[in-house]
PDB file of N, CA and C in Angstrom:
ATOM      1  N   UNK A   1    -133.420 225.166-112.789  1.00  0.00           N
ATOM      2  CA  UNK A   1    -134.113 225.340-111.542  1.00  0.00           C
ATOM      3  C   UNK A   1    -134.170 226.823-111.228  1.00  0.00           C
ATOM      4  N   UNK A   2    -135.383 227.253-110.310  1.00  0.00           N
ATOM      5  CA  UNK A   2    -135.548 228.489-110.194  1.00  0.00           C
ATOM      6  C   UNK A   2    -134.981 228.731-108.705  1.00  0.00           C
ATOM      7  N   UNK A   3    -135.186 229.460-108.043  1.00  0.00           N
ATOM      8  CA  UNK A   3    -134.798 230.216-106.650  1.00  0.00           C
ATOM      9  C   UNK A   3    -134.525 228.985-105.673  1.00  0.00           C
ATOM     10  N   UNK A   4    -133.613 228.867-105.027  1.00  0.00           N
ATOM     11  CA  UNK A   4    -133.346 227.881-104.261  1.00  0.00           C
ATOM     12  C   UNK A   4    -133.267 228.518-102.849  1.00  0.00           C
ATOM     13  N   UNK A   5    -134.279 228.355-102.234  1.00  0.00           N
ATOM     14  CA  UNK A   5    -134.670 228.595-100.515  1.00  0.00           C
ATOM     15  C   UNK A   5    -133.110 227.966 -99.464  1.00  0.00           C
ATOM     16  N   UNK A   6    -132.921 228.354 -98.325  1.00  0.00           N
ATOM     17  CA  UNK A   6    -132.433 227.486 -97.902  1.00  0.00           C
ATOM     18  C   UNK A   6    -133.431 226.803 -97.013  1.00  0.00           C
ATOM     19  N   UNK A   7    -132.860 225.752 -96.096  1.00  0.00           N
ATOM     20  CA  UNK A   7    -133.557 225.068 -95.604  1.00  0.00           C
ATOM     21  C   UNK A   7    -133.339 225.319 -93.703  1.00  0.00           C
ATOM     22  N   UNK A   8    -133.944 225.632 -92.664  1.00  0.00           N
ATOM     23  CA  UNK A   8    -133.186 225.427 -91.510  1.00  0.00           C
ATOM     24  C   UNK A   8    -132.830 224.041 -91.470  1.00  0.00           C
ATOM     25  N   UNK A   9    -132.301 224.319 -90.052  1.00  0.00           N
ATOM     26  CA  UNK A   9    -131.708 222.759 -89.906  1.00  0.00           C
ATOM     27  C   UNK A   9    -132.666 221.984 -89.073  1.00  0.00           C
ATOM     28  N   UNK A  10    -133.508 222.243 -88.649  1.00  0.00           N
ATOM     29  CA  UNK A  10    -135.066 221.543 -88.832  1.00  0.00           C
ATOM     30  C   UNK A  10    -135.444 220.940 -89.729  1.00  0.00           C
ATOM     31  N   UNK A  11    -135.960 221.584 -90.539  1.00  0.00           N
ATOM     32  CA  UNK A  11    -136.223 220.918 -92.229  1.00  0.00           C
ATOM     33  C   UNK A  11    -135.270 220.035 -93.092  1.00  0.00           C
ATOM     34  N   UNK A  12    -134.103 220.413 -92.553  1.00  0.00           N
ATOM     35  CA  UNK A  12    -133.174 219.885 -93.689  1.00  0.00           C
ATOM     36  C   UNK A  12    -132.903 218.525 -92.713  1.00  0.00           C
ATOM     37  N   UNK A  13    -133.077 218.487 -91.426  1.00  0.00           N
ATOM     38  CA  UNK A  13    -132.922 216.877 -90.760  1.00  0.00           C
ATOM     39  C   UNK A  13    -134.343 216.145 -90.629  1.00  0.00           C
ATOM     40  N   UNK A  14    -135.447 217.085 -91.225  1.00  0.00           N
ATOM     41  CA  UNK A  14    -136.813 216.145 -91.692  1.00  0.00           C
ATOM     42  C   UNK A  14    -136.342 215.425 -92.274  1.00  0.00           C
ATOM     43  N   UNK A  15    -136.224 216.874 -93.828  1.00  0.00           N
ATOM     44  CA  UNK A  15    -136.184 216.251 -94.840  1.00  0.00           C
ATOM     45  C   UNK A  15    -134.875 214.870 -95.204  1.00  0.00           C
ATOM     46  N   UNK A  16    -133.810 214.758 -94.651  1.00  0.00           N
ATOM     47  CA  UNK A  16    -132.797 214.146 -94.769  1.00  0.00           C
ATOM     48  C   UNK A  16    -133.242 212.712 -94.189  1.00  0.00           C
ATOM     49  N   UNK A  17    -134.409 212.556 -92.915  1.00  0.00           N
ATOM     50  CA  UNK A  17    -135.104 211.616 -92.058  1.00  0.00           C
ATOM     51  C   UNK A  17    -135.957 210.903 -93.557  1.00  0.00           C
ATOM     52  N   UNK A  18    -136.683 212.058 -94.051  1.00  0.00           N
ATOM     53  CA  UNK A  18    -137.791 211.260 -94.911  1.00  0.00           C
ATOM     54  C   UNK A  18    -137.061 210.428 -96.556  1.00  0.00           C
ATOM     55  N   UNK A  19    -135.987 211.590 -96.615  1.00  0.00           N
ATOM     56  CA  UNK A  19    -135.173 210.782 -98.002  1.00  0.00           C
ATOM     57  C   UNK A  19    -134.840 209.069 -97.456  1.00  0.00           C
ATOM     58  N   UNK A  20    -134.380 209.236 -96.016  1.00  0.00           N
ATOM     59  CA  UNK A  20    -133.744 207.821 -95.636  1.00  0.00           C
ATOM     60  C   UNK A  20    -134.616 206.724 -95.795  1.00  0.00           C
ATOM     61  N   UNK A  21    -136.155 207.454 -95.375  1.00  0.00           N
ATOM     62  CA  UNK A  21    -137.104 206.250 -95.121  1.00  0.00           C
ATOM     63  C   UNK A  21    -137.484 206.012 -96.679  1.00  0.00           C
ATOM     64  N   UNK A  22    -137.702 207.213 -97.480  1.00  0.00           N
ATOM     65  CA  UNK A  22    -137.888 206.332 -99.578  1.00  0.00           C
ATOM     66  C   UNK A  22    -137.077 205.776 -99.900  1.00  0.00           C
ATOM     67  N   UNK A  23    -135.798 206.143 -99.494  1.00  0.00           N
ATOM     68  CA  UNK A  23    -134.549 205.139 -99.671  1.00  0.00           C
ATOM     69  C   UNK A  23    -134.262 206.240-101.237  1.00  0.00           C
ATOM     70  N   UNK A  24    -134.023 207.287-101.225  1.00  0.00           N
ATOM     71  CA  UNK A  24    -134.135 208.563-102.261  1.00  0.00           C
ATOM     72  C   UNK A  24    -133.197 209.518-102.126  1.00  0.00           C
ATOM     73  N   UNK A  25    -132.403 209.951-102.947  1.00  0.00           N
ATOM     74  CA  UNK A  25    -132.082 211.357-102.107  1.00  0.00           C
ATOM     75  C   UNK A  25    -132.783 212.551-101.778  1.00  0.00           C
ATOM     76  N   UNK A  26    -132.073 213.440-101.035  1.00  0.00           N
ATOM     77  CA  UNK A  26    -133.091 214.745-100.644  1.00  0.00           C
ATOM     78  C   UNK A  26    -133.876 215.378-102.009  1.00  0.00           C
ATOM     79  N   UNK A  27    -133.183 215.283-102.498  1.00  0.00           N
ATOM     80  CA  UNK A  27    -133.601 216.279-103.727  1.00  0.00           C
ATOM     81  C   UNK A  27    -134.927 215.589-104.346  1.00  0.00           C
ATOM     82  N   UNK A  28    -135.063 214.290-104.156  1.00  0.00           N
ATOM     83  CA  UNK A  28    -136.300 213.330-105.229  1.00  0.00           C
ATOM     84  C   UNK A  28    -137.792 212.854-103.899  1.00  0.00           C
ATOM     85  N   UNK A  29    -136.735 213.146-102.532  1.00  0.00           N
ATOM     86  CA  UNK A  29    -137.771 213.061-101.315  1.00  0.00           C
ATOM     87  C   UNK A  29    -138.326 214.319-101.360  1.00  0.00           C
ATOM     88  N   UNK A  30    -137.734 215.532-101.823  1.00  0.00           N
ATOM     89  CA  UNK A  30    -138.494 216.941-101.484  1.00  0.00           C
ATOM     90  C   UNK A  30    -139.570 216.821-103.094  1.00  0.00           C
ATOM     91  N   UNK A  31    -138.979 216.477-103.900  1.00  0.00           N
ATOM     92  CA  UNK A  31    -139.638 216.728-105.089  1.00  0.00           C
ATOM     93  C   UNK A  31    -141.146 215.624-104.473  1.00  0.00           C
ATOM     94  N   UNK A  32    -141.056 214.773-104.277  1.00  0.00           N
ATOM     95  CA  UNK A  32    -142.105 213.789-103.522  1.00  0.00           C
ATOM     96  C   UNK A  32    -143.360 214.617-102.710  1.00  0.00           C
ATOM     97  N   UNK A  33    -142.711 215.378-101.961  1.00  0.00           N
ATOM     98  CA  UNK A  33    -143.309 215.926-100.936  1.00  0.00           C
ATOM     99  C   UNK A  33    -144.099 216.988-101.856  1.00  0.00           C
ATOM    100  N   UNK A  34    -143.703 217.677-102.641  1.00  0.00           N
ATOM    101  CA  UNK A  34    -143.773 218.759-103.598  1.00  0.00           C
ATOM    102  C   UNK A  34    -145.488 218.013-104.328  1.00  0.00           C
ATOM    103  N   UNK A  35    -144.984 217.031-104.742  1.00  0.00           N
ATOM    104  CA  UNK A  35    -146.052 216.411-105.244  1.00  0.00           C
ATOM    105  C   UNK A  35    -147.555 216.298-105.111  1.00  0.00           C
ATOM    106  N   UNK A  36    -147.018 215.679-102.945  1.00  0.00           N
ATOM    107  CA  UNK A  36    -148.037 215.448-102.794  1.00  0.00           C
ATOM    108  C   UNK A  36    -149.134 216.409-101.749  1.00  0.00           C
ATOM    109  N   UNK A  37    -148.439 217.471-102.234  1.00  0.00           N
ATOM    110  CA  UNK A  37    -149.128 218.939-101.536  1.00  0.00           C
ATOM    111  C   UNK A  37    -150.410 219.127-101.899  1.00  0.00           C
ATOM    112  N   UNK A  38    -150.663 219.193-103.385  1.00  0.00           N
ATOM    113  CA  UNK A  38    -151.779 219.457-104.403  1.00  0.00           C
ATOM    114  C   UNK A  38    -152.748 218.354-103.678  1.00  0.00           C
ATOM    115  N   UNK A  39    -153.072 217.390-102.823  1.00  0.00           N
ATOM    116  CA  UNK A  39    -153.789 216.222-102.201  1.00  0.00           C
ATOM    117  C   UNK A  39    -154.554 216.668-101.528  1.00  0.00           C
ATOM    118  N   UNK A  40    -153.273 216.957-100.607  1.00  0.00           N
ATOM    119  CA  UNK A  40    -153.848 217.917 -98.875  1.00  0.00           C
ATOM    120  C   UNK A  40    -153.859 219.039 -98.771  1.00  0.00           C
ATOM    121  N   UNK A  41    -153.694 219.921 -99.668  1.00  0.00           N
ATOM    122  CA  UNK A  41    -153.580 221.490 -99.338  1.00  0.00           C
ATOM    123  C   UNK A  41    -155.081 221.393-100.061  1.00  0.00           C
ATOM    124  N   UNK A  42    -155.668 223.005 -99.602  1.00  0.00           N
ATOM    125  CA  UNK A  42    -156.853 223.426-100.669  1.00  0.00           C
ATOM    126  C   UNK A  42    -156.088 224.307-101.818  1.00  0.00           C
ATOM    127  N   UNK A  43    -156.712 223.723-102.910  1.00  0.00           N
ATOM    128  CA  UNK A  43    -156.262 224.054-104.010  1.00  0.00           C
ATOM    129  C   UNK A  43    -157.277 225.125-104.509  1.00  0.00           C
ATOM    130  N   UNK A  44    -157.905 226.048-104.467  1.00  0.00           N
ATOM    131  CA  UNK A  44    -159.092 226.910-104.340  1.00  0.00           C
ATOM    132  C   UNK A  44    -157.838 228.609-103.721  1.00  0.00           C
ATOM    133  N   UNK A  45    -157.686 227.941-102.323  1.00  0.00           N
ATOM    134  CA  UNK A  45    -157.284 228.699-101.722  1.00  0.00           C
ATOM    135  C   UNK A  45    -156.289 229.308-102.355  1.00  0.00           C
ATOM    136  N   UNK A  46    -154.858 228.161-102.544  1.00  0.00           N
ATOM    137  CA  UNK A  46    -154.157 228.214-103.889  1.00  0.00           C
ATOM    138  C   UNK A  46    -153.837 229.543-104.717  1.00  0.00           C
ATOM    139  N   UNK A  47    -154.991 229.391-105.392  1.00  0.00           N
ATOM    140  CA  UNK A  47    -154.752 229.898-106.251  1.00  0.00           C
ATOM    141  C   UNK A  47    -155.263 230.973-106.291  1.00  0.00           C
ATOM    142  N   UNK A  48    -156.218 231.141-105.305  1.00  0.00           N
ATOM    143  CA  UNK A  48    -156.954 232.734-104.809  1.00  0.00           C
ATOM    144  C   UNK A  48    -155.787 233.214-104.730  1.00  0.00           C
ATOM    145  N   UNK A  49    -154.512 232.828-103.945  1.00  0.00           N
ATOM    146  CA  UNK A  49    -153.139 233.639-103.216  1.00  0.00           C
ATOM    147  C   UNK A  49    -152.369 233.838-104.238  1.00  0.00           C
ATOM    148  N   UNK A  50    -152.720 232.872-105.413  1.00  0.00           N
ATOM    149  CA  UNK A  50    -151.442 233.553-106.390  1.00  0.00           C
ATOM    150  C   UNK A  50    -151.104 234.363-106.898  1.00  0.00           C
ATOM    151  N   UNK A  51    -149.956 235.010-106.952  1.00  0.00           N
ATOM    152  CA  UNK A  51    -149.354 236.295-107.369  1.00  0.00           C
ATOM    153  C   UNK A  51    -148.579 236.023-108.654  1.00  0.00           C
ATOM    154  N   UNK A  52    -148.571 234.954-109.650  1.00  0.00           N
ATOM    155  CA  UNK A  52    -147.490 234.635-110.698  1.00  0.00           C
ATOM    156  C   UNK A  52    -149.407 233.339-111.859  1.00  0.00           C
ATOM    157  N   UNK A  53    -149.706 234.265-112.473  1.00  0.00           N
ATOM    158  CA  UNK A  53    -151.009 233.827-113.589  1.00  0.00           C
ATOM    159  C   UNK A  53    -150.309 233.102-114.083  1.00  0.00           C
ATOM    160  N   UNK A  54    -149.001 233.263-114.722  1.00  0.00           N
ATOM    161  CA  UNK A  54    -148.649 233.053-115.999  1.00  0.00           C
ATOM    162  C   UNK A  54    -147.702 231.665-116.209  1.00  0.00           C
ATOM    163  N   UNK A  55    -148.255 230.647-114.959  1.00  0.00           N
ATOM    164  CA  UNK A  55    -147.798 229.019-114.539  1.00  0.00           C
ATOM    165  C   UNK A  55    -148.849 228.524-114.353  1.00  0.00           C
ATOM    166  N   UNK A  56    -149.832 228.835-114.870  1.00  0.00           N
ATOM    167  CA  UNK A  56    -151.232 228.112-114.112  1.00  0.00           C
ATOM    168  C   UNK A  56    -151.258 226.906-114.957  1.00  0.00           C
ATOM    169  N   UNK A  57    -150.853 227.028-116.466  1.00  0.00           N
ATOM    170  CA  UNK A  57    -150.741 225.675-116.893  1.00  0.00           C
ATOM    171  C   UNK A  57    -149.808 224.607-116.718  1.00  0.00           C
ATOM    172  N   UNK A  58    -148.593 225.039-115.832  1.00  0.00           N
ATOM    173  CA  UNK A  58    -147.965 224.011-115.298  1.00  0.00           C
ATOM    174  C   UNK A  58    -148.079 223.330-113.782  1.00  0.00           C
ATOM    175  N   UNK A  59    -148.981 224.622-113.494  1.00  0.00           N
ATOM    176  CA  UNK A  59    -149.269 224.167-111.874  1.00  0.00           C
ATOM    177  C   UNK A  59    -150.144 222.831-111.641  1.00  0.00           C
ATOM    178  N   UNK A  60    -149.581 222.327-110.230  1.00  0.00           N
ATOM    179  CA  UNK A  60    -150.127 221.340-109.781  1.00  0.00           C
ATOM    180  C   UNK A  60    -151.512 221.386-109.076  1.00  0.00           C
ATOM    181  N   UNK A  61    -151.613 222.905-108.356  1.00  0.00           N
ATOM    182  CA  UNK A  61    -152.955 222.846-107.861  1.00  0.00           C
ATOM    183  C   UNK A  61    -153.669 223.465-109.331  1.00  0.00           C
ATOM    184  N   UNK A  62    -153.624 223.196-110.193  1.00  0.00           N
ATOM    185  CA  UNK A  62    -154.545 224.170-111.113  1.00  0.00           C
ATOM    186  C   UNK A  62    -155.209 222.369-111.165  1.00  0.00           C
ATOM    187  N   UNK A  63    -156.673 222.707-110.739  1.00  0.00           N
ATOM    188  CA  UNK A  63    -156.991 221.328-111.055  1.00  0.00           C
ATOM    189  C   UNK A  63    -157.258 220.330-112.971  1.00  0.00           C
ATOM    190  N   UNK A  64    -157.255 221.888-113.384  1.00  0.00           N
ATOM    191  CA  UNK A  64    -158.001 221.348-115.271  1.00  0.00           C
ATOM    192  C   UNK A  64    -156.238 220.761-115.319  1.00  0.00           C
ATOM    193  N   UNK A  65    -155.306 221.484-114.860  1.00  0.00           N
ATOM    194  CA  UNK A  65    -153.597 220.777-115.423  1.00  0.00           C
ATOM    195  C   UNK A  65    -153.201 219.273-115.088  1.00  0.00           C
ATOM    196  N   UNK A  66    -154.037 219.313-113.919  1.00  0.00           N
ATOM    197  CA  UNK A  66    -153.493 217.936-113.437  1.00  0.00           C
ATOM    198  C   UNK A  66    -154.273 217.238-114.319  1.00  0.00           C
ATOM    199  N   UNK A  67    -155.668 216.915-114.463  1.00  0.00           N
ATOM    200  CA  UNK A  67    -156.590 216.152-115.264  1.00  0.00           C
ATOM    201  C   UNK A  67    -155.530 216.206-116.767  1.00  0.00           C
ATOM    202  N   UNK A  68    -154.967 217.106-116.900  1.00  0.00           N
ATOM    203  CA  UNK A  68    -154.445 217.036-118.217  1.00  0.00           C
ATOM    204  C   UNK A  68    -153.361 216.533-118.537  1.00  0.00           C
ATOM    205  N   UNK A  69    -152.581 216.233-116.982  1.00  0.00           N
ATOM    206  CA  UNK A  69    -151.504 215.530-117.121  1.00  0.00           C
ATOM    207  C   UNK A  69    -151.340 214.239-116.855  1.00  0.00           C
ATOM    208  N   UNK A  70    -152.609 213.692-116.451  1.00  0.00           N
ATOM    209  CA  UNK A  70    -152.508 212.496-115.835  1.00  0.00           C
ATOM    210  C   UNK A  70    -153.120 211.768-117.193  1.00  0.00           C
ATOM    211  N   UNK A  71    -153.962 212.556-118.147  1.00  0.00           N
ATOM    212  CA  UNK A  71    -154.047 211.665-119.355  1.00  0.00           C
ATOM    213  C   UNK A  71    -152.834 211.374-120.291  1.00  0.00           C
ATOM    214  N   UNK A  72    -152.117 212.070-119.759  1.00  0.00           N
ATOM    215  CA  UNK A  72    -151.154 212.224-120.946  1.00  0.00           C
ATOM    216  C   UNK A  72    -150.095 210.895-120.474  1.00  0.00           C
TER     217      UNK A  72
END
């Protein structure tokens, strides 16, 4: 794992609210959430802001990656 943020204690009693309701721990409710960003965020915008090229093939908003992962 790379850089680990902390969380306030806002977020961390979301996030601790939303693990309860998947019935998940935090760690597989945030990864969840992580997921389903690439949905509702603009993914355009994305990647206009990115400062790190050299993940675009693992990224989730890169839209050609996802098409490529969902065949797989």
């Amino acid at each position: 794992m790379a850089y680990t943020p902390e969380l306030s204690m806002k977020s961390s009693c979301t996030l601790r609210r939303l693990a309860w309701a998947l019935d998940m721990p935090m760690t597989k409710a945030m990864e969840k959430v992580f997921e389903y960003l690439p949905e509702i965020l603009d993914s355009e915008k994305v990647c206009r802001s990115c400062r790190d090229r050299s993940k675009c093939s693992d990224c989730q908003f890169n839209f050609q990656a996802r098409i490529h992962d969902e065949i797989e």
